[in-house]
Protein backbone atom coordinates (compact mmCIF):
# COMPACT_ATOMS: atom_id res chain seq x y z
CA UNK A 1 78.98 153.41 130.63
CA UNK A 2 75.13 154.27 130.64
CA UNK A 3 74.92 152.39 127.31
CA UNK A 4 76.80 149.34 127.87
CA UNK A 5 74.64 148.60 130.94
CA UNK A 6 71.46 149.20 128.83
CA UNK A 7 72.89 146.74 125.87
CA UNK A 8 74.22 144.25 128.65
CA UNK A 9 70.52 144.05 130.36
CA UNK A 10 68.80 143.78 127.55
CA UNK A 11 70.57 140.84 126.19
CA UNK A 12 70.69 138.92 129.57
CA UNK A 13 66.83 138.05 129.53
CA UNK A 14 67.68 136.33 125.82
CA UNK A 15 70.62 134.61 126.70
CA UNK A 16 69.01 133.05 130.29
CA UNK A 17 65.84 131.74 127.47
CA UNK A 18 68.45 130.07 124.69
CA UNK A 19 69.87 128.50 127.32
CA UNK A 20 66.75 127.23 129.18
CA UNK A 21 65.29 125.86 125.65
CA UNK A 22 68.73 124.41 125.16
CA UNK A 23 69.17 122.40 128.74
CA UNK A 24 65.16 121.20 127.76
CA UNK A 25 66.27 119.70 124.07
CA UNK A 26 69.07 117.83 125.82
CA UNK A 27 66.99 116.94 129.01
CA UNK A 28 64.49 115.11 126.04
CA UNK A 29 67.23 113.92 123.82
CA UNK A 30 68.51 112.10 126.85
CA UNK A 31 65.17 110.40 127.76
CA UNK A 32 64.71 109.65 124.32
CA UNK A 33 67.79 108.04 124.05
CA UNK A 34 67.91 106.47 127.27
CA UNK A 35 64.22 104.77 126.71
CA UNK A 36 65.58 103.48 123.17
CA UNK A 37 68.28 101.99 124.68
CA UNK A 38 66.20 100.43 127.46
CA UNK A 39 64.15 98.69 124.78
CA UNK A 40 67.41 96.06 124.42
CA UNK A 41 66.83 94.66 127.97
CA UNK A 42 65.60 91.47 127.36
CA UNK A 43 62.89 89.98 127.79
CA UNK A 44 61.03 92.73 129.73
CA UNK A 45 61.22 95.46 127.27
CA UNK A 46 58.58 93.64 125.13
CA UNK A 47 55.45 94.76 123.71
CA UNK A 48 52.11 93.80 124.99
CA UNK A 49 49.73 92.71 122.44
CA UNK A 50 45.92 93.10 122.88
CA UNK A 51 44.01 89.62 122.19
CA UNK A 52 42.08 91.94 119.60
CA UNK A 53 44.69 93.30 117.62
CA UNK A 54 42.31 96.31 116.41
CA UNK A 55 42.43 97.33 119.92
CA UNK A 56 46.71 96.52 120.48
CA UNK A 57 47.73 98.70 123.07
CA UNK A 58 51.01 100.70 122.29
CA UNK A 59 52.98 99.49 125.39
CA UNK A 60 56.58 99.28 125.63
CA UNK A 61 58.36 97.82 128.69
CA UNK A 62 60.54 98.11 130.56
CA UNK A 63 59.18 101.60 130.96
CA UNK A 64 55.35 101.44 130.45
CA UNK A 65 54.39 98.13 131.75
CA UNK A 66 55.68 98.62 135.59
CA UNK A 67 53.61 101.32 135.72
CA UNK A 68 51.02 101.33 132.26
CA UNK A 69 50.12 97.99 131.79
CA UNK A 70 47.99 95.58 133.62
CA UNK A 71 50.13 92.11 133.87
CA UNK A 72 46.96 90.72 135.32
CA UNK A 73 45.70 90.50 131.79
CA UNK A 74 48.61 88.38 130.42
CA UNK A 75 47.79 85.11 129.11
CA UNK A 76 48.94 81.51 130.74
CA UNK A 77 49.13 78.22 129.67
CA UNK A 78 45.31 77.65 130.36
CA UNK A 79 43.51 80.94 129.05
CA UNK A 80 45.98 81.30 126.43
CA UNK A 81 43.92 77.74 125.05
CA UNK A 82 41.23 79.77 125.67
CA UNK A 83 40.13 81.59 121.96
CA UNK A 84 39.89 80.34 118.63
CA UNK A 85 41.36 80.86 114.74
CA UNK A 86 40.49 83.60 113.10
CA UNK A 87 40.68 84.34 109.57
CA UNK A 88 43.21 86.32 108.23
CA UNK A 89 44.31 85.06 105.02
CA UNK A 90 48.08 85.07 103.67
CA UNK A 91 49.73 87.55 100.94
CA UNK A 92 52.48 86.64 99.20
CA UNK A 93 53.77 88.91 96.59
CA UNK A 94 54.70 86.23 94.67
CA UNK A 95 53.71 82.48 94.70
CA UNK A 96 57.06 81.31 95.95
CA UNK A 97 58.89 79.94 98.89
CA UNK A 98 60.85 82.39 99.24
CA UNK A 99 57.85 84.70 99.77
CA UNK A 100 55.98 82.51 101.39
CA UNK A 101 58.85 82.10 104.07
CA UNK A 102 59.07 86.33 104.41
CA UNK A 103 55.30 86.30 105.20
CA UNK A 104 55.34 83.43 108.08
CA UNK A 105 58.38 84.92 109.66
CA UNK A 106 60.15 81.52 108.46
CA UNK A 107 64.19 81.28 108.01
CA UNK A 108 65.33 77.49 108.00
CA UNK A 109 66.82 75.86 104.99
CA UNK A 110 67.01 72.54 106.83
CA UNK A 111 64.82 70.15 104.60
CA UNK A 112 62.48 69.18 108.07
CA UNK A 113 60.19 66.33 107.17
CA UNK A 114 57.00 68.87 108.14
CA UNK A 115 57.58 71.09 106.01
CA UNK A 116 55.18 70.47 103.89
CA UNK A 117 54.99 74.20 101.91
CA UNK A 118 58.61 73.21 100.17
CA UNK A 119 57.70 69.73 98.96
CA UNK A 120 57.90 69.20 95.06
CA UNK A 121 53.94 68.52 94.95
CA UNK A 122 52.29 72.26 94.70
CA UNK A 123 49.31 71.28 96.29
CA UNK A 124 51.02 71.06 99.20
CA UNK A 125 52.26 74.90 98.80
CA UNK A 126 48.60 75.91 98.49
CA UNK A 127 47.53 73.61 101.77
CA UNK A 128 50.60 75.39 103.93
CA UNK A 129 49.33 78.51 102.51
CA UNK A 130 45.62 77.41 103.37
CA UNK A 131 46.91 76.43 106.93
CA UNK A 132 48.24 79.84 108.00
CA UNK A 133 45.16 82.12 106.66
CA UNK A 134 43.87 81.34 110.19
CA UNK A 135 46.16 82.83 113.25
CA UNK A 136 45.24 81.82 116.98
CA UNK A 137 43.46 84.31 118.65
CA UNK A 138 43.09 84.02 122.72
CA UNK A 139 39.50 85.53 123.67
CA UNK A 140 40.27 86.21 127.49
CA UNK A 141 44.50 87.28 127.79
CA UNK A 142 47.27 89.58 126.23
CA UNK A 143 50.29 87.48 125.03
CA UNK A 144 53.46 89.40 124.39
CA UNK A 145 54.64 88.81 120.94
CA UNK A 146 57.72 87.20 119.84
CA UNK A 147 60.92 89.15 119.27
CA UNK A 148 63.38 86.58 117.60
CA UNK A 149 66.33 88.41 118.08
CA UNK A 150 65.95 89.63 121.79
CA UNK A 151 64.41 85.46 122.69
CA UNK A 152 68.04 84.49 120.55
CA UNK A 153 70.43 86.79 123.04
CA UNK A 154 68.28 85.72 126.01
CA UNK A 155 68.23 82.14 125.51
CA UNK A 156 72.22 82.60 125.03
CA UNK A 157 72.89 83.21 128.21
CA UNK A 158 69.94 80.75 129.23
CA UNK A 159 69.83 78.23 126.97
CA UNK A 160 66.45 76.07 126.47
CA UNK A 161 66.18 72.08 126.22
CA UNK A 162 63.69 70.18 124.57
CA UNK A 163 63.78 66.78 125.53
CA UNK A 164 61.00 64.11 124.02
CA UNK A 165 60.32 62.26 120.87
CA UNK A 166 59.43 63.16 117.26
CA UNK A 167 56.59 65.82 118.31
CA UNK A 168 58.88 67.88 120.73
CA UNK A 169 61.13 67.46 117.89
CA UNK A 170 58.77 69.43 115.65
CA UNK A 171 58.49 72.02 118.27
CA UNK A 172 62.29 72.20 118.48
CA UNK A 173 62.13 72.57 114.49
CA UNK A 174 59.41 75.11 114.75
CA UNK A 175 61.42 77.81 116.64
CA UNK A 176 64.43 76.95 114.57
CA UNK A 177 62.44 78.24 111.82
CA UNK A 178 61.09 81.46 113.78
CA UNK A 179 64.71 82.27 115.25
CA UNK A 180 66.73 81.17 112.28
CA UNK A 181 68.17 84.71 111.04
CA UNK A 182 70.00 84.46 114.46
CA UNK A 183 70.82 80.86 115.05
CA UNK A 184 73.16 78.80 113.59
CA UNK A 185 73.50 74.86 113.92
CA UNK A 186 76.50 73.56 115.69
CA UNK A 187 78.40 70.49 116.17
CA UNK A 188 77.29 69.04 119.70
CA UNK A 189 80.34 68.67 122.34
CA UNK A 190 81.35 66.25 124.58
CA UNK A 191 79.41 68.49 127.37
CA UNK A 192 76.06 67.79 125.93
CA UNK A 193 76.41 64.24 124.81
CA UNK A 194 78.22 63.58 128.26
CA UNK A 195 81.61 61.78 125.94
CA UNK A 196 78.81 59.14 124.44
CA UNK A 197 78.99 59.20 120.30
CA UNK A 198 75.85 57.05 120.26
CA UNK A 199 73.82 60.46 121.52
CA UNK A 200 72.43 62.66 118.83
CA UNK A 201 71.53 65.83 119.89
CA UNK A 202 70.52 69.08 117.56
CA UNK A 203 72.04 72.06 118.87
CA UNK A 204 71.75 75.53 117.73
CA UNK A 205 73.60 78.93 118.79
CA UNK A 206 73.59 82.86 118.68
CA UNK A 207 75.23 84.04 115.47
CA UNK A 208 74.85 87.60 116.56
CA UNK A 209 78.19 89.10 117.21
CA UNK A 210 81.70 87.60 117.68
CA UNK A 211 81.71 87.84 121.48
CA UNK A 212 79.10 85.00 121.28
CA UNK A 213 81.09 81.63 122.35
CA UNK A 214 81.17 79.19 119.20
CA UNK A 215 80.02 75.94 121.29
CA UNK A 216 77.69 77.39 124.29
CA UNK A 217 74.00 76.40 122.48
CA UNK A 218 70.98 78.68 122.45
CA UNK A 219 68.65 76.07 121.81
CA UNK A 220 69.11 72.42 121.82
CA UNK A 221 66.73 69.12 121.10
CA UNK A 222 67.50 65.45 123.26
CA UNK A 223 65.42 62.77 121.36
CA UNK A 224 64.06 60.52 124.24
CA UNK A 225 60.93 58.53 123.15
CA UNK A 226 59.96 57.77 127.15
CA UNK A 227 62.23 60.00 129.35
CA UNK A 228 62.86 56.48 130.99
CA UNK A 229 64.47 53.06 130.33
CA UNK A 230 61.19 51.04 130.06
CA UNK A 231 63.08 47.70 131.50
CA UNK A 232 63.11 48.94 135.10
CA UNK A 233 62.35 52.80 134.90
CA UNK A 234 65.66 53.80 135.48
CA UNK A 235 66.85 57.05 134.72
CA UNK A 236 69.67 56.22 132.68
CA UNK A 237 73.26 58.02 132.07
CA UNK A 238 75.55 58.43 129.16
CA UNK A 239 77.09 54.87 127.72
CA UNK A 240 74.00 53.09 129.60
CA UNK A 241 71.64 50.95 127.00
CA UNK A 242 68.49 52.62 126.26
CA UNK A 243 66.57 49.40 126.76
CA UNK A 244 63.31 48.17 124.68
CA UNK A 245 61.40 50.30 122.57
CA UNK A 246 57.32 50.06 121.19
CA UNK A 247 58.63 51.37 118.05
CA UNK A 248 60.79 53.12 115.82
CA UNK A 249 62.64 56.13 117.83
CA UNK A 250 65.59 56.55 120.22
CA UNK A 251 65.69 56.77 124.06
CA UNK A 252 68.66 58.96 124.38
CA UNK A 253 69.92 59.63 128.12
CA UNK A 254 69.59 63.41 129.07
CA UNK A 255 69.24 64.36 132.65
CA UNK A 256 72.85 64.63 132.58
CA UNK A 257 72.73 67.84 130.22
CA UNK A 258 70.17 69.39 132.78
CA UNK A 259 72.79 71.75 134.23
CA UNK A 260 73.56 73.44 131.16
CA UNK A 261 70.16 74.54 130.56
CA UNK A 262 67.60 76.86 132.16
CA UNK A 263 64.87 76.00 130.46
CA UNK A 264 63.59 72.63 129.48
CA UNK A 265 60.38 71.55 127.84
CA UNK A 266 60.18 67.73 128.42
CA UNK A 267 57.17 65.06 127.02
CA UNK A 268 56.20 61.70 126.29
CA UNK A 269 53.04 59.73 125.39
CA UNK A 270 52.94 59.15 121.59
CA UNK A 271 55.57 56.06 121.71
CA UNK A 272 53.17 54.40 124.79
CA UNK A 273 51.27 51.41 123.53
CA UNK A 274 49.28 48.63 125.50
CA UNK A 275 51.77 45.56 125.82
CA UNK A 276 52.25 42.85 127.92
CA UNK A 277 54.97 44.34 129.68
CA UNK A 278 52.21 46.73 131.63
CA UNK A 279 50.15 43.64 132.35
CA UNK A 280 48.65 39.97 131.12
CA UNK A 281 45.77 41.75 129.31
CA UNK A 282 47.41 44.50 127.03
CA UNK A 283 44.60 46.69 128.72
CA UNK A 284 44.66 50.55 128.15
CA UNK A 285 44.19 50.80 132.35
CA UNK A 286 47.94 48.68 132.81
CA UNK A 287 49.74 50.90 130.48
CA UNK A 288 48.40 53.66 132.47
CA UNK A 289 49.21 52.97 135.82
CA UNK A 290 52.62 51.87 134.08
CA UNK A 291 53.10 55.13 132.70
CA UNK A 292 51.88 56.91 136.34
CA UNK A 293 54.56 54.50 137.57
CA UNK A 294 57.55 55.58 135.51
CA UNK A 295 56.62 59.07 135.48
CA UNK A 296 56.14 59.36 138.92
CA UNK A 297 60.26 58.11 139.05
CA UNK A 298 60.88 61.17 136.40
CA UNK A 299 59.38 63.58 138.64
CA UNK A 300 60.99 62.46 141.49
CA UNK A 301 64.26 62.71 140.17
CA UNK A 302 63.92 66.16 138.60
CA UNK A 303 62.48 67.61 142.40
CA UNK A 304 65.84 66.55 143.77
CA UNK A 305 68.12 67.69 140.93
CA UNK A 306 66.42 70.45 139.07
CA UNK A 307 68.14 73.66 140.81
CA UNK A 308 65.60 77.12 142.31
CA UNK A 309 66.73 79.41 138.80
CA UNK A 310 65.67 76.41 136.30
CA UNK A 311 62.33 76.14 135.10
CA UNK A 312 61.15 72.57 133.65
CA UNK A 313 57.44 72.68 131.61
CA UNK A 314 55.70 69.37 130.72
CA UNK A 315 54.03 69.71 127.39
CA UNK A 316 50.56 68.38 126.71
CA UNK A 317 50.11 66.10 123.94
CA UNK A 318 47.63 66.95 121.00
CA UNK A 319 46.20 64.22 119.59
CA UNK A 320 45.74 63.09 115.90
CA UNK A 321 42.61 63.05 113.92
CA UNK A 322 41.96 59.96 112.13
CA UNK A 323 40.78 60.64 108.25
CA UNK A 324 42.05 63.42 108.39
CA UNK A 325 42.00 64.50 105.27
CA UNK A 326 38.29 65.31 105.72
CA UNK A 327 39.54 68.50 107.59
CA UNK A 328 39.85 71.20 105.22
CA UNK A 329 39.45 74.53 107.93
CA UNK A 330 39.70 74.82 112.13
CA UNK A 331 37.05 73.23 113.63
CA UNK A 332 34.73 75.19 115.85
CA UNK A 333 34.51 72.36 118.83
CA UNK A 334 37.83 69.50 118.53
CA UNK A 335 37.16 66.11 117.35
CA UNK A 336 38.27 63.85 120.41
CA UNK A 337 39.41 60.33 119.54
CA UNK A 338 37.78 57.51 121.35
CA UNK A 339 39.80 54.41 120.69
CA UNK A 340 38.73 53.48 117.23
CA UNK A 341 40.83 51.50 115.02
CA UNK A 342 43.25 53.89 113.04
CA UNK A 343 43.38 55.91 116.03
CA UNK A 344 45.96 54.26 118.13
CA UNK A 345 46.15 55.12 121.16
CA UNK A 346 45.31 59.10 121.06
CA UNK A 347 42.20 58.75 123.39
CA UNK A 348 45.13 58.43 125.72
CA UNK A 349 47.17 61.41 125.50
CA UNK A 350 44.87 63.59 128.11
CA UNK A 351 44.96 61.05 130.48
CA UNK A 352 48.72 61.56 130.02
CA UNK A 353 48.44 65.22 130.25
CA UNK A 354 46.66 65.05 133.35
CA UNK A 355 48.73 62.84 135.27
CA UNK A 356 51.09 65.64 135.26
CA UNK A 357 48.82 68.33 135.83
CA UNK A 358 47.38 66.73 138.80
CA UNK A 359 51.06 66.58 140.14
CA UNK A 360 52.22 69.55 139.12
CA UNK A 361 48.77 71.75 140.54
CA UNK A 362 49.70 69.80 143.62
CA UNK A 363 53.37 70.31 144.18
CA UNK A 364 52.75 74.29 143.77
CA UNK A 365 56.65 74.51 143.04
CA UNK A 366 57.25 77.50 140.84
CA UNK A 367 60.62 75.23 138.87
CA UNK A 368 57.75 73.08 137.24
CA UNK A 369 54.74 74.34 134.63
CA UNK A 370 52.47 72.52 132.71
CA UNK A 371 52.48 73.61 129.20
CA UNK A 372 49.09 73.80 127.54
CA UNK A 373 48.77 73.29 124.10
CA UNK A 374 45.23 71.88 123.07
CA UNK A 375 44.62 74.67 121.16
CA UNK A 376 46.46 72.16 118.67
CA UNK A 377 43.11 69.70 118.87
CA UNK A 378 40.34 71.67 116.76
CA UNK A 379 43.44 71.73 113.49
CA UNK A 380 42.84 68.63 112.13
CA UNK A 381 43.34 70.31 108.38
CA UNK A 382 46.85 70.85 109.54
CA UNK A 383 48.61 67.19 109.59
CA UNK A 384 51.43 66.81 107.49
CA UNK A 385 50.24 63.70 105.48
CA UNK A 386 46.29 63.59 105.33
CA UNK A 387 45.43 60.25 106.20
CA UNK A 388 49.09 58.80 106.17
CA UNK A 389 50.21 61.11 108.84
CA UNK A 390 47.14 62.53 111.16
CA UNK A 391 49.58 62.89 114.16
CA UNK A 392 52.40 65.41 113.06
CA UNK A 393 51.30 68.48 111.85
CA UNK A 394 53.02 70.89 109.00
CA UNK A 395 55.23 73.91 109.68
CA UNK A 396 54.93 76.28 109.71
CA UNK A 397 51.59 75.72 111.39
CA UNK A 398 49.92 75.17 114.96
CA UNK A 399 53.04 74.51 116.63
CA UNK A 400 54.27 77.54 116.29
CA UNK A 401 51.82 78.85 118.48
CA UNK A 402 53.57 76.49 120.87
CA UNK A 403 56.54 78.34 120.66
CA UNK A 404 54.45 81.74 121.08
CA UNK A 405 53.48 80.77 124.13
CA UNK A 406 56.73 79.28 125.60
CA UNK A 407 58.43 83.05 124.92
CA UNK A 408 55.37 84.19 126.33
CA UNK A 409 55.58 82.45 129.79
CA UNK A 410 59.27 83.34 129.56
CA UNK A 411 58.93 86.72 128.34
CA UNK A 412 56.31 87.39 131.35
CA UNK A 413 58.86 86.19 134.12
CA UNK A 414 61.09 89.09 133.69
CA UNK A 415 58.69 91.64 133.22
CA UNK A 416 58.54 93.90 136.88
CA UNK A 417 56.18 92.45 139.23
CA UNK A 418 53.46 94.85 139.52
């Protein structure tokens, strides 16, 4: 009996210390796990990225940044403008589209008008390739960078509008291209068009997993030159008349799609011209107040129908750069328009911008944002059509930093408030 309680005692101090190294592996293999698995939370599991990326913090939320990371640092649509393009030239392993579309983060076989890397003339392959050797850099904020999938499973259960003319249609084309592994384009339903044939909208939704409805859209674009019926700045309805245009273009209704949304990025100011609608003397000043005038009814509208969860952001409006095929790099300081001939009316466009900004700063309602993007102003190298097109720009390109930003802002209001 002596020598069983001598074997017994000496293996009890063992067996206590296998089993206390054993409850530790699992105690880490569950944190492990459980922090992996709290990466897909979207959008607040993303990383932070340092402004410098050779000082990028290794943050990951949702774990780190409520109690790591500094959200006082994070960018917004005014210091994120706030930097400038810094060299960091392309490789492509090969001299191909296909390549050149695995380096830019590009998936889109849609022939889109601006992009200008897959037209048959190569020099336009080189330019695109030219274009994106310089990446925006913000000098004074973190941005959180884009995740395509996690933005694609977010924005399917809050889907995001654009709503403008052919430049928010570029932006709408833009983050086709940097989401398009996990969007697919649908037919658009009677829900979005409101039962009106006439509308054309571009709709795109999650292809990530069966459970995913086939018609609910991730993303869709609502072409609306004005936002307004010019004739009597009337917000108009499906099977209305759009009413007189300054140009090419369509002034689709769309506030009646507002509910299905929870984001929407609205703008207008390209299609505005002096005419003698605004006044007798076709005067810069009367399409102005005009444009204060029906803006002023867009606004008003969207206070009273826009709902406390939906968030609406008026885009700024980059101007073009006449000549531009002078532009060959990012300029250091932006070349402002001032009304010459061959510049239309682009001296304009931050008189536009700040017409809503005023309001907006103002109204101090957190459903309405003013989107910054003049960091678009100092690429005049980057128009799709040097010196036939100086307004547009290629994509991949400038815009996409657009897009950047938007999942930024978006990104940023679901992180934990600190």
């Amino acid at each position: 009996m002596a020598a069983t309680k001598s074997s017994t005692s000496t293996l009890h101090p063992r067996f206590i210390a296998v089993l206390l190294l054993s409850l530790c592996l699992l105690f880490w293999l569950f944190l492990w796990l459980w922090q992996d698995d709290a990466r897909m939370l979207l959008p607040s599991r993303l990383s932070l990225s340092s402004a410098d990326t050779s000082n990028e913090p290794s943050i990951n939320p949702p774990v780190a940044a409520s109690s790591n990371s500094n959200t006082s640092t994070l960018c917004n649509p005014e210091t994120f403008n706030i930097g400038k393009w810094v060299h960091h030239p392309l490789h492509l392993k090969q001299n191909t589209i296909k390549s050149f579309e695995q380096a830019t983060g590009y998936h889109c076989r849609q022939r889109f008008a601006h992009k200008c890397y897959a037209r048959s003339d190569n020099r336009e392959f080189t330019r695109s390739i030219h274009i994106m050797d310089y990446q925006w850099q913000p000098s004074e904020c973190e941005t959180l960078p884009m995740e395509p999938s996690a933005f694609v499973d977010h924005l399917q259960k809050h889907a995001l509008l654009f709503v403008g003319d052919s430049i928010t249609q570029l932006q709408y084309e833009s983050l086709h291209c940097l989401l398009g592994r996990y969007v697919t384009p649908a037919k658009v339903d009677d829900n979005l068009s409101g039962g009106d044939s006439h509308i054309k909208i571009d709709k795109l939704v999650s292809n990530r997993g069966p459970s995913t409805p086939a018609d609910k859209p991730a993303v869709a674009f609502l072409r609306s030159d004005y936002l307004i019926r010019l004739d009597d700045f009337k917000m108009i309805g499906p099977f209305e008349d759009e009413g007189d245009q300054m140009g090419r273009g369509h002034n689709f209704p769309w506030v009646h799609a507002l509910n299905m949304f929870d984001y929407i990025v609205i703008n207008t100011g390209p299609h505005w011209h002096p005419n003698l609608k605004w006044g007798p003397h076709r005067s810069d000043e009367e399409m102005l107040e005009s444009f204060e005038k029906a803006m002023a009814v867009v606004f008003d509208y969207l206070k009273v129908h826009v709902q406390p969860h939906q968030r609406i952001w008026v885009r700024s409006t980059p101007y073009g750069h006449a000549k531009c095929s002078q532009y060959t790099s990012p300029q250091k300081t932006a070349v402002a328009p001032t009304g010459q001939p061959g510049e239309y009316e682009w001296h304009i466009f931050k008189a536009f911008d700040r017409v809503w900004k005023e309001w907006i700063t103002k109204e101090q309602d957190e459903r309405f944002q003013f989107l910054n993007v003049s960091l678009s102003n100092t690429r005049g190298d980057t128009h799709s059509r040097p010196d036939k097109d100086c307004l547009h720009t290629c994509i991949p390109g400038p815009v996409d930093e657009w897009n950047r930003l938007l999942y930024h802002e978006i990104a940023k209001s679901q992180l934990p408030s600190s």
